[in-house]
Protein backbone atom coordinates (compact mmCIF):
# COMPACT_ATOMS: atom_id res chain seq x y z
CA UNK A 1 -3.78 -98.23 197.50
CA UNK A 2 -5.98 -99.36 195.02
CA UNK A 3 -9.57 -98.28 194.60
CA UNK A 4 -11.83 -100.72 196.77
CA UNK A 5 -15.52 -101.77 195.59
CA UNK A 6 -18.04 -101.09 198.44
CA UNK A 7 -18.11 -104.42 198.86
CA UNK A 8 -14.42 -104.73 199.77
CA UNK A 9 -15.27 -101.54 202.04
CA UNK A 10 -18.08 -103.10 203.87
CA UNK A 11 -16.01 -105.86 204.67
CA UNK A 12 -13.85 -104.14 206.15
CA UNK A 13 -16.22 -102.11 208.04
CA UNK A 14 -17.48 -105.20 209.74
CA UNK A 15 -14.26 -106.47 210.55
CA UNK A 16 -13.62 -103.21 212.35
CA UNK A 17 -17.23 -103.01 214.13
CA UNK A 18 -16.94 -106.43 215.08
CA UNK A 19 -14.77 -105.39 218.34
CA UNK A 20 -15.74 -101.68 218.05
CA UNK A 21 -13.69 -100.35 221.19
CA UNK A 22 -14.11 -103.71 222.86
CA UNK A 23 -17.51 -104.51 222.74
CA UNK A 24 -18.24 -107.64 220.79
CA UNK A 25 -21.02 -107.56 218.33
CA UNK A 26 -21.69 -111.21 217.02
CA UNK A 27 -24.80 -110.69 214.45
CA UNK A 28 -24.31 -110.31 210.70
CA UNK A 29 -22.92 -106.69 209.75
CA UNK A 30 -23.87 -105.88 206.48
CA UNK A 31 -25.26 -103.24 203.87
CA UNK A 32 -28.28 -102.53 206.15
CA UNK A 33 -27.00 -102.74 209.88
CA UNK A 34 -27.32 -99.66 211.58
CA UNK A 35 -24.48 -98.18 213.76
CA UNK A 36 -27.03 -96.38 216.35
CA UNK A 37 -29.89 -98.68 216.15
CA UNK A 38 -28.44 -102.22 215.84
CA UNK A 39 -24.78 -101.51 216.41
CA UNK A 40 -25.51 -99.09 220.10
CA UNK A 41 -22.97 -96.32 218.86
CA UNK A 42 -23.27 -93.13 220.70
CA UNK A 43 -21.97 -89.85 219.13
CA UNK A 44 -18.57 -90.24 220.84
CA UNK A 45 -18.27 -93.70 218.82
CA UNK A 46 -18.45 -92.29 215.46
CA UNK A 47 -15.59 -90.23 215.97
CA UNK A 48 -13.69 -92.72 217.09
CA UNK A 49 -15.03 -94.79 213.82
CA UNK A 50 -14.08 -91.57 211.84
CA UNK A 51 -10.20 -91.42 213.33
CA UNK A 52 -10.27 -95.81 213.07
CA UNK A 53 -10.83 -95.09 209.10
CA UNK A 54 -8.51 -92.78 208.60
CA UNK A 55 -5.73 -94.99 210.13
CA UNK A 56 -7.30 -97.56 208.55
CA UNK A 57 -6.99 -96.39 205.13
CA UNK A 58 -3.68 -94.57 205.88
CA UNK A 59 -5.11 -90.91 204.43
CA UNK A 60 -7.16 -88.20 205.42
CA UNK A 61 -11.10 -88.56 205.07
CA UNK A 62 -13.67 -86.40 205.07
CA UNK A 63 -15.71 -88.26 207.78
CA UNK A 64 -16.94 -85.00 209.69
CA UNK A 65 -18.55 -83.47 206.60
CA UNK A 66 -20.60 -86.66 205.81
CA UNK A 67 -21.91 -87.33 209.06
CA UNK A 68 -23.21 -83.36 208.83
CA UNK A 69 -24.49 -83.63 205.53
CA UNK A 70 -26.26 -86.78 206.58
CA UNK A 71 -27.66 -84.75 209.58
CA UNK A 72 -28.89 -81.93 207.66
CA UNK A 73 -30.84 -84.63 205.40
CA UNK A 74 -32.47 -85.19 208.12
CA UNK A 75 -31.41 -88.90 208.71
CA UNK A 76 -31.75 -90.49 212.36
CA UNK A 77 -28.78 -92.89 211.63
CA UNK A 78 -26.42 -94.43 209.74
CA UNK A 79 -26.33 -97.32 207.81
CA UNK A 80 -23.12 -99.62 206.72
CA UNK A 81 -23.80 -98.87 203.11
CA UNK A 82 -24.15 -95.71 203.35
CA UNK A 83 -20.93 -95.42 204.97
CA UNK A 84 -19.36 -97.69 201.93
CA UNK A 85 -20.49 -95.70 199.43
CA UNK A 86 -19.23 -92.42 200.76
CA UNK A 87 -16.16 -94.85 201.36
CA UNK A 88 -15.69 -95.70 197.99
CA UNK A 89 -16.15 -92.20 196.57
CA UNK A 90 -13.67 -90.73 199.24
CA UNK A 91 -11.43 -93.66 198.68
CA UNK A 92 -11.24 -92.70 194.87
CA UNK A 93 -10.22 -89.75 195.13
């Protein structure tokens, strides 16, 4: 697969979080939308995300290790971009 630009990647993203396990979400995903606080993700969902992407992408991602490392930083949540630039650097690989 060729390399994708985060922008590529965060389309995609919001194509997928769109439906996200059948609930609809009709505002604009982008950059800044926030899976806990504007998406309603619980911890159960971003596993679910994490095993979504690696289908998605057809390989193994490291998904696990960059929700803990964003943890330890002591982030409260997760933001699109974020994801698409850890995305993009996995993705590269």
């Amino acid at each position: 697969m060729p390399a994708k630009s985060q922008v590529e990647i965060v389309a995609d993203l919001a194509a997928m979080l769109q439906n996200f396990e059948d609930r609809e979400y009709s505002g604009h995903i982008g950059p800044e939308t926030r899976f806990f606080g504007d998406l309603g993700f619980a911890s159960i969902d971003a596993v679910i995300l994490g095993e979504q992407l690696e289908t998605y992408y057809g390989r193994k991602i490291a998904f696990n290790r960059f929700l803990v490392e964003l943890m330890e930083s002591g982030a409260e949540d997760l933001e699109v971009g974020q994801l698409a630039e850890f995305l993009e650097r996995e993705l590269a690989t």
